[in-house]
C-alpha atoms as a PDB file:
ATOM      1  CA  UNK A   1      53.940 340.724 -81.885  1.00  0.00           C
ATOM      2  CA  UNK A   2      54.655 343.168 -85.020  1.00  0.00           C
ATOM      3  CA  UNK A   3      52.244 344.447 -87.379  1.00  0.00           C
ATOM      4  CA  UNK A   4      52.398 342.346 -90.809  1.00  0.00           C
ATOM      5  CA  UNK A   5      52.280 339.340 -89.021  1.00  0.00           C
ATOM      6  CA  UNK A   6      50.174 336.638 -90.432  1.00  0.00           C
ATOM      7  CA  UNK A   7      49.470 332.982 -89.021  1.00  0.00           C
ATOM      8  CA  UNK A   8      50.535 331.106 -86.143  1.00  0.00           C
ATOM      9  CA  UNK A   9      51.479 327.342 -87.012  1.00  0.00           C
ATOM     10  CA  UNK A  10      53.752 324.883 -85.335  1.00  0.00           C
ATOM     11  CA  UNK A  11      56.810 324.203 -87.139  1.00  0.00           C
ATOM     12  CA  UNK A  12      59.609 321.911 -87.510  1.00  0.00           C
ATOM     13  CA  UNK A  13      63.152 323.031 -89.085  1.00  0.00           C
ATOM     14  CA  UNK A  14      62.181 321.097 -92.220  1.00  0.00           C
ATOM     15  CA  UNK A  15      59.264 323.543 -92.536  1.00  0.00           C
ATOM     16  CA  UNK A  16      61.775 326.563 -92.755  1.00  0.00           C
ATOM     17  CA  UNK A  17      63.704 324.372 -94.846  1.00  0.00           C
ATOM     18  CA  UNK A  18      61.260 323.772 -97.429  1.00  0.00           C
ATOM     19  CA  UNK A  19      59.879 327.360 -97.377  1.00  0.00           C
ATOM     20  CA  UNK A  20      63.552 328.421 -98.043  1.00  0.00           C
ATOM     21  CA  UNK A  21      63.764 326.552-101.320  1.00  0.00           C
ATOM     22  CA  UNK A  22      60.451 327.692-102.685  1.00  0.00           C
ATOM     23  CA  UNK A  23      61.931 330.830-102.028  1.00  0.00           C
ATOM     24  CA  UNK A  24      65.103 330.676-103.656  1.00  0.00           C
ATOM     25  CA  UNK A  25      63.030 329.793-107.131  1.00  0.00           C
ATOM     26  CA  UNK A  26      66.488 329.580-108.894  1.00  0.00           C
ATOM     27  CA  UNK A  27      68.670 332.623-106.954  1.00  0.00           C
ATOM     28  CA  UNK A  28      71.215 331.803-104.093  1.00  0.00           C
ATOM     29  CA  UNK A  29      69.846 330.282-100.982  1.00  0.00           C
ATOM     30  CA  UNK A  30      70.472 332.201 -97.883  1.00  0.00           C
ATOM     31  CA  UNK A  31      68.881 332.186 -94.732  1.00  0.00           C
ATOM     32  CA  UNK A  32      69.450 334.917 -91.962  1.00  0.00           C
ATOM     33  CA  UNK A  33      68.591 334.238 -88.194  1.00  0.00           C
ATOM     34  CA  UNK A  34      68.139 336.941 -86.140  1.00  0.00           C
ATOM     35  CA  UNK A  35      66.683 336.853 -82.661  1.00  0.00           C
ATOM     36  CA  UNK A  36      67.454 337.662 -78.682  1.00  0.00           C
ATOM     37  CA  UNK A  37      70.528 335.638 -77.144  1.00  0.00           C
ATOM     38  CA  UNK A  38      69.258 332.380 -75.674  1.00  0.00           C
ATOM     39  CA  UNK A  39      66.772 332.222 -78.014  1.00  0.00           C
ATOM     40  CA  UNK A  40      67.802 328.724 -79.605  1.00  0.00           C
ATOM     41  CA  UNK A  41      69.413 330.440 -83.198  1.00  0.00           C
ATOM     42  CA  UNK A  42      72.327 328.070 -82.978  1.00  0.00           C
ATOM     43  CA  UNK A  43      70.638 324.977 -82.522  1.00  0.00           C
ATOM     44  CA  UNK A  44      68.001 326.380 -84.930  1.00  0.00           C
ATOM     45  CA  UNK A  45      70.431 326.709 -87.321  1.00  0.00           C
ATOM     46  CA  UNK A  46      72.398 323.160 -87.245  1.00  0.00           C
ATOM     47  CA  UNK A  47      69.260 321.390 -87.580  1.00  0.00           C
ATOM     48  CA  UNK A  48      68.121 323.907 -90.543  1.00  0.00           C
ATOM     49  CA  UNK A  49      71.622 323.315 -92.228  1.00  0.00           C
ATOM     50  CA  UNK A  50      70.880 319.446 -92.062  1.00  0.00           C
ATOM     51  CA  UNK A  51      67.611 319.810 -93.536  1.00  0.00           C
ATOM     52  CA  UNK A  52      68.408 322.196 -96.432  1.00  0.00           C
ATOM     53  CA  UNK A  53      71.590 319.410 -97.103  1.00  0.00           C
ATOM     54  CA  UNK A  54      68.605 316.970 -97.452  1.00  0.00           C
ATOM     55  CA  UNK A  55      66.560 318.687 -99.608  1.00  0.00           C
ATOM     56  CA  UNK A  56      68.868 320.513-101.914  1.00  0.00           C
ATOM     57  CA  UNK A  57      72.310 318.095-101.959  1.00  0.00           C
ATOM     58  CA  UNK A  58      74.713 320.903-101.319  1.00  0.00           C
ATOM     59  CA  UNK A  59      76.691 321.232 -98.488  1.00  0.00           C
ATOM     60  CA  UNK A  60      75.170 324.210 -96.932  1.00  0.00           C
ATOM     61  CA  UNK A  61      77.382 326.343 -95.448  1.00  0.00           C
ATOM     62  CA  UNK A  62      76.685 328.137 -92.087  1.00  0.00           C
ATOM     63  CA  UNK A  63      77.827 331.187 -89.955  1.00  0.00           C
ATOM     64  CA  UNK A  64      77.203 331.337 -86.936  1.00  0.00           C
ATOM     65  CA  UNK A  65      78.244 335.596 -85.419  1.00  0.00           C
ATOM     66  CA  UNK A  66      79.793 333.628 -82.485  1.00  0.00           C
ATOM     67  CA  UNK A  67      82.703 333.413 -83.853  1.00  0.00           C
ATOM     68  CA  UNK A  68      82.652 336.820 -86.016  1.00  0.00           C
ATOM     69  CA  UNK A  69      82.136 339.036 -82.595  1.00  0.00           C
ATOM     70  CA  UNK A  70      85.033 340.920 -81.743  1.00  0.00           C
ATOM     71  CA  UNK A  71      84.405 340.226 -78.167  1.00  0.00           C
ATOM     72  CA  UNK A  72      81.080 341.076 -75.940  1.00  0.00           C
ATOM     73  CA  UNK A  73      81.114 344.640 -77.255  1.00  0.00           C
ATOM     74  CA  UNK A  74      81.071 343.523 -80.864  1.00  0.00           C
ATOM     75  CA  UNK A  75      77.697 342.802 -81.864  1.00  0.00           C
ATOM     76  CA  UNK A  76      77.331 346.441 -84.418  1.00  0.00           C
ATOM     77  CA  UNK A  77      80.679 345.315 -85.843  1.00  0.00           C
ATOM     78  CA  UNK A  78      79.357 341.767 -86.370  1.00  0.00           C
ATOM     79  CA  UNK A  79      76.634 343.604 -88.357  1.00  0.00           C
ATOM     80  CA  UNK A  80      78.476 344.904 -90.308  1.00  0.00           C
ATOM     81  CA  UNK A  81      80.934 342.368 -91.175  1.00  0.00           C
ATOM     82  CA  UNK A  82      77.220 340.474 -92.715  1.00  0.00           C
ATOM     83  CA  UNK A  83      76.501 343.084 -95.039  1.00  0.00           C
ATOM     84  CA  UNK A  84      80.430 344.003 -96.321  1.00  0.00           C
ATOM     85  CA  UNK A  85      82.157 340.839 -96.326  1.00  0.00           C
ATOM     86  CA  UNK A  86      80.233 337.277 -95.126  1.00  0.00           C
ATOM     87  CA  UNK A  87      77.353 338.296 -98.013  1.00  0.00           C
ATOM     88  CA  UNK A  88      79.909 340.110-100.586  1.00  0.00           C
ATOM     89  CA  UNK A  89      79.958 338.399-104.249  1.00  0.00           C
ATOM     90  CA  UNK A  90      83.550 338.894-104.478  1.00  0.00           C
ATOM     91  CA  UNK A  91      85.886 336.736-102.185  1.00  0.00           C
ATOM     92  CA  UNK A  92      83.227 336.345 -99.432  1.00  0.00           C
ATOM     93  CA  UNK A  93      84.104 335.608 -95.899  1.00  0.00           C
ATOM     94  CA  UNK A  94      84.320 337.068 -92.560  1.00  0.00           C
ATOM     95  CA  UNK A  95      87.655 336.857 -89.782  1.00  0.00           C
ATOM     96  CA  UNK A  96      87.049 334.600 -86.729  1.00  0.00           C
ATOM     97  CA  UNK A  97      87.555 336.422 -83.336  1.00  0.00           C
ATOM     98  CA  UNK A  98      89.721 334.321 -80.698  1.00  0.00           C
ATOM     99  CA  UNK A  99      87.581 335.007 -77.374  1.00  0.00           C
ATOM    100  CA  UNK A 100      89.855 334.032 -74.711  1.00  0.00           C
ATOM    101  CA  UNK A 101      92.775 335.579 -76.561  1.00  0.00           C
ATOM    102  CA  UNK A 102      90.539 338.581 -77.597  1.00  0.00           C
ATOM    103  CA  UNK A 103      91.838 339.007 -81.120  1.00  0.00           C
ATOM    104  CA  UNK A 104      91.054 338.582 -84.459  1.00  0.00           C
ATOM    105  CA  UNK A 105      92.334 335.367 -85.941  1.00  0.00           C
ATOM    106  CA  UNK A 106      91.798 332.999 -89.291  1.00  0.00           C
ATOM    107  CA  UNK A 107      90.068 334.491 -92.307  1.00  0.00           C
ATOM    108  CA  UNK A 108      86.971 331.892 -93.467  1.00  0.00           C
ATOM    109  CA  UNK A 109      86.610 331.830 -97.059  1.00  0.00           C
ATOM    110  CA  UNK A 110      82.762 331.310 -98.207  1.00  0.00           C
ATOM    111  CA  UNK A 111      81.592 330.170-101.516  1.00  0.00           C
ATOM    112  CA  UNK A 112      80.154 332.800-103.320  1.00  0.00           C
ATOM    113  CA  UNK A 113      77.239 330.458-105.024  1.00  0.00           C
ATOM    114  CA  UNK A 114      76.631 328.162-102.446  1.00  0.00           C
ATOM    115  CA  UNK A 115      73.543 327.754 -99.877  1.00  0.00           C
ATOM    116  CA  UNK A 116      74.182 329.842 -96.976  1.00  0.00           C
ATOM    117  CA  UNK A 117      72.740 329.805 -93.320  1.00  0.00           C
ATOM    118  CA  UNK A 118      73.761 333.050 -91.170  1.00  0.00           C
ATOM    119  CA  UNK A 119      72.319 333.050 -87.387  1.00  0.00           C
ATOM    120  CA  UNK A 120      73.418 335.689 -84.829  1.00  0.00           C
ATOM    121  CA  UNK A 121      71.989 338.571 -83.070  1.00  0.00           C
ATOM    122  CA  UNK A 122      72.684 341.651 -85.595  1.00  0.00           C
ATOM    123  CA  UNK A 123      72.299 339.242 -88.581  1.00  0.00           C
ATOM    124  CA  UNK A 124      69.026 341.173 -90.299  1.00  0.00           C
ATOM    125  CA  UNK A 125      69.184 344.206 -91.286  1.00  0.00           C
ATOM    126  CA  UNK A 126      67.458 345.843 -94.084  1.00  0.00           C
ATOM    127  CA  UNK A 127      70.526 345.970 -96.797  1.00  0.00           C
ATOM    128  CA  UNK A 128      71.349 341.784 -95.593  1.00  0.00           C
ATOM    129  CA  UNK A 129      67.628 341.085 -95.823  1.00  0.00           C
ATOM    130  CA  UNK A 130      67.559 341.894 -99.409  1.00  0.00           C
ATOM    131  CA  UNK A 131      70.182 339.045-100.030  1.00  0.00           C
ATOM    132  CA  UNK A 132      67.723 336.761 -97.925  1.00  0.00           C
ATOM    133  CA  UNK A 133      65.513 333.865 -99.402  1.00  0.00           C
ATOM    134  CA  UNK A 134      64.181 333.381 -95.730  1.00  0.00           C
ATOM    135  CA  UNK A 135      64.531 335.611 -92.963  1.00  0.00           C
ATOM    136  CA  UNK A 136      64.023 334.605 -89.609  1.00  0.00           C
ATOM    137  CA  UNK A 137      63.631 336.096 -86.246  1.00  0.00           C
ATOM    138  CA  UNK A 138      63.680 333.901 -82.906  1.00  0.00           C
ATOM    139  CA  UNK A 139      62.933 334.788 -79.614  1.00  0.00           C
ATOM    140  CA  UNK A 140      61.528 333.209 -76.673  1.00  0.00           C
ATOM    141  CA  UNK A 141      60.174 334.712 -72.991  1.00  0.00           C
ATOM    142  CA  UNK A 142      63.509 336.158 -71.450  1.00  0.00           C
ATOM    143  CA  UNK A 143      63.613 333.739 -68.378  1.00  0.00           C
ATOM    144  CA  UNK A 144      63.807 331.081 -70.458  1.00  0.00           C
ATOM    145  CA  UNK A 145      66.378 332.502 -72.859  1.00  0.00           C
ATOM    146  CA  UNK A 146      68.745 333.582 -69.783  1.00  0.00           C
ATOM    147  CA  UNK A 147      69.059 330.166 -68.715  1.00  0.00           C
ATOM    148  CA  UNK A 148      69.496 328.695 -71.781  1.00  0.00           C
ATOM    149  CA  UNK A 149      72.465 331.103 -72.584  1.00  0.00           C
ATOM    150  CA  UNK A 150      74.088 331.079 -68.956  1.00  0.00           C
ATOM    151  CA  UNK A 151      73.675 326.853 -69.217  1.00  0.00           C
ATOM    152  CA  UNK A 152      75.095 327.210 -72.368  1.00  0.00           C
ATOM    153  CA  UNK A 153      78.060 329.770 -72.099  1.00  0.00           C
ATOM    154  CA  UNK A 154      78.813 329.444 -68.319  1.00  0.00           C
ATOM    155  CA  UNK A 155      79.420 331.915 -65.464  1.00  0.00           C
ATOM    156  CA  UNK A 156      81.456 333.874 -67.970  1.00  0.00           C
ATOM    157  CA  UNK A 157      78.424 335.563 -69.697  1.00  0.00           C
ATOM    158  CA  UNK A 158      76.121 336.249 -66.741  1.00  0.00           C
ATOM    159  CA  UNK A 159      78.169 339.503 -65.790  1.00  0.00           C
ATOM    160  CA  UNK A 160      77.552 340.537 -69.327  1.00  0.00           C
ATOM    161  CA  UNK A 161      74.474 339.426 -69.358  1.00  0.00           C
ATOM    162  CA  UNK A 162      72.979 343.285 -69.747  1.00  0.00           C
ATOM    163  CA  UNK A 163      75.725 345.003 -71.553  1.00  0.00           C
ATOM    164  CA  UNK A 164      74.929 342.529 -74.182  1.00  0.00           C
ATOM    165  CA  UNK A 165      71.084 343.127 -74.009  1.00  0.00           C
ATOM    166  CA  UNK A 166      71.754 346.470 -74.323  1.00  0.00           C
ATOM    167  CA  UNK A 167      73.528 345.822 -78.126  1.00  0.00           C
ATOM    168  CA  UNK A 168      70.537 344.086 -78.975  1.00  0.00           C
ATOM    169  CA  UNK A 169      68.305 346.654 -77.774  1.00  0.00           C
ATOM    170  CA  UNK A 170      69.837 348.771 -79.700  1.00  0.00           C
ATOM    171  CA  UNK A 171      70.290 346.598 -83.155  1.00  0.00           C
ATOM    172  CA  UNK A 172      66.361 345.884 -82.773  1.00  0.00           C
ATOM    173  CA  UNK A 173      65.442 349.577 -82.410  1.00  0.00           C
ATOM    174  CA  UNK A 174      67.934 350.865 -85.801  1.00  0.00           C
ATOM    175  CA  UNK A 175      67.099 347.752 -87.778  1.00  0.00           C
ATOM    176  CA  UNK A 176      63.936 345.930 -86.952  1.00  0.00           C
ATOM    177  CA  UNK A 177      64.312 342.442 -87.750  1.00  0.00           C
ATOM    178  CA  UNK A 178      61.491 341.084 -86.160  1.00  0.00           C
ATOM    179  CA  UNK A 179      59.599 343.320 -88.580  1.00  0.00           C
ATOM    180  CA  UNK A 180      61.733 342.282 -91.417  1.00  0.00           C
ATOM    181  CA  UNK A 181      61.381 338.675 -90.872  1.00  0.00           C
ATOM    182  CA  UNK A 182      59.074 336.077 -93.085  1.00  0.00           C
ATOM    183  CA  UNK A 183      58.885 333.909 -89.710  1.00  0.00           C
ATOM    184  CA  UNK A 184      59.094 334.648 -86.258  1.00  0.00           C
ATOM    185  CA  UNK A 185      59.809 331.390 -84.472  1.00  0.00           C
ATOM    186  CA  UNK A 186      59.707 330.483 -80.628  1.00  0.00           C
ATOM    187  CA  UNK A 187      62.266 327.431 -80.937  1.00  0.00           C
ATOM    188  CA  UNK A 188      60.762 326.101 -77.182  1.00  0.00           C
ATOM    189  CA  UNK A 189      56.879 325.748 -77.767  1.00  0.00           C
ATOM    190  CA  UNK A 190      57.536 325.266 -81.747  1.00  0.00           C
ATOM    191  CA  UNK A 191      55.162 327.621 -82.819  1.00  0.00           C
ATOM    192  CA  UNK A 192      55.451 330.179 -85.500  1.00  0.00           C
ATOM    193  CA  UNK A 193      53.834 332.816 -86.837  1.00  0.00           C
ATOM    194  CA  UNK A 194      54.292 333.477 -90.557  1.00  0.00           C
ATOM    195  CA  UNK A 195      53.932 336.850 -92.131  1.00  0.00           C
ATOM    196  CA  UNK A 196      51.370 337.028 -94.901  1.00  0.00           C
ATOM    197  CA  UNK A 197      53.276 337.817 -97.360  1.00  0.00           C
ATOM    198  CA  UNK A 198      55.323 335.570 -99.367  1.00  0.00           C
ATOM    199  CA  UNK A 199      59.437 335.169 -98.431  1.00  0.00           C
ATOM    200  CA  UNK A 200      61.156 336.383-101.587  1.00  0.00           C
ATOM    201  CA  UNK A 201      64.837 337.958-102.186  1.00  0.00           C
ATOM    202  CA  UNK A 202      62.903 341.623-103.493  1.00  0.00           C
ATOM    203  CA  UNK A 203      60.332 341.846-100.616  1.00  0.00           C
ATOM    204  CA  UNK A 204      61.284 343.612 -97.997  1.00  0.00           C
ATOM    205  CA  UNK A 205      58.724 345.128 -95.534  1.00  0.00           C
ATOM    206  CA  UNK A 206      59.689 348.281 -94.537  1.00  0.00           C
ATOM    207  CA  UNK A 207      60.211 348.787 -90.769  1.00  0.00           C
ATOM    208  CA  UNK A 208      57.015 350.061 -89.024  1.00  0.00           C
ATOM    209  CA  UNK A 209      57.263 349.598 -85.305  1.00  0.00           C
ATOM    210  CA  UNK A 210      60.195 349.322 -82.742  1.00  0.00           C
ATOM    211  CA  UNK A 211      60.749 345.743 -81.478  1.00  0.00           C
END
């Protein structure tokens, strides 16, 4: 667990949900999930977008890096596509990457004004996280998180299983997201630990540890 941490609660996607709007107090609502693959981001993320629909009455829109990737090398390009183009305030949007054809396909317009949920691995980062009303980082014990992603993805992923793990790695040691999250969650045992101090566009926590 990272320094700055706070307390450990369970936690439902409503709870995120409703500490996302308190946090918005009036600015954009975005929400960036970050976390190891397997973790449980996407599903995370669908049942965030439904909340956040409930409480605010906007159709939320969501990203999910999945389909920004430009193939299983791609996560540092993903990145970077957050910060210059899916989070821009003119004409935001990112391109969608065709996996089986491997190439860049359909520009996706975004709403510049509208509620936004981002989840991917290379989502947070200290320039997106200043965009952020909530920034999350989910993880889970890697056993658990290889299964998940092999049951979910199929035998296609397991032989790049480590080169992928290896982008992470690498996105967790430049950019820290666990450190510059408000909540890491553990979307398996629903628990949570919250850092004390209070989610906000302006806060950002510098990074002081590796993940």
């Amino acid at each position: 667990m990272t320094a700055g941490m706070g307390r450990l609660t369970p936690f439902e996607p409503d709870d995120l949900a409703a500490a996302a709007v308190e946090a918005a107090r009036g600015r954009r609502l975005v929400v960036i999930i970050d976390g190891r693959s397997g973790a449980g981001k996407s599903t995370l993320a669908r049942d965030l977008v439904r909340c956040l629909d409930r409480r605010t009455g906007w159709a939320v829109q969501s990203v999910s890096l999945d389909h920004v990737y430009p193939g299983w090398g791609g996560l540092a390009a993903a990145t970077a596509a957050v910060a210059d183009t899916i989070l821009r305030e003119t004409a935001p949007g990112y391109r969608t990457y065709d996996w089986e054809a491997q190439h860049r396909t359909d520009w996706i317009a975004l709403s510049p004004g509208d509620p936004l949920v981002i989840e991917g691995a290379g989502a947070l980062t200290g320039t997106t996280a200043m965009t952020a009303s909530l920034r999350v980082y989910a993880d889970a014990d890697e056993r658990t998180r290889r299964s998940a992603a092999l049951a979910r993805d199929g035998a296609a992923y397991e032989p790049w299983w480590d080169v992928w793990a290896a982008q992470e790695r690498a996105h967790f040691a430049t950019h820290h997201p666990a450190v510059l999250a408000d909540v890491i969650v553990n979307p398996v045992t629903r628990l949570a630990w919250w850092a004390d101090r209070p989610a906000a566009p302006c806060q950002v926590v510098q990074p002081i540890s590796s993940c």
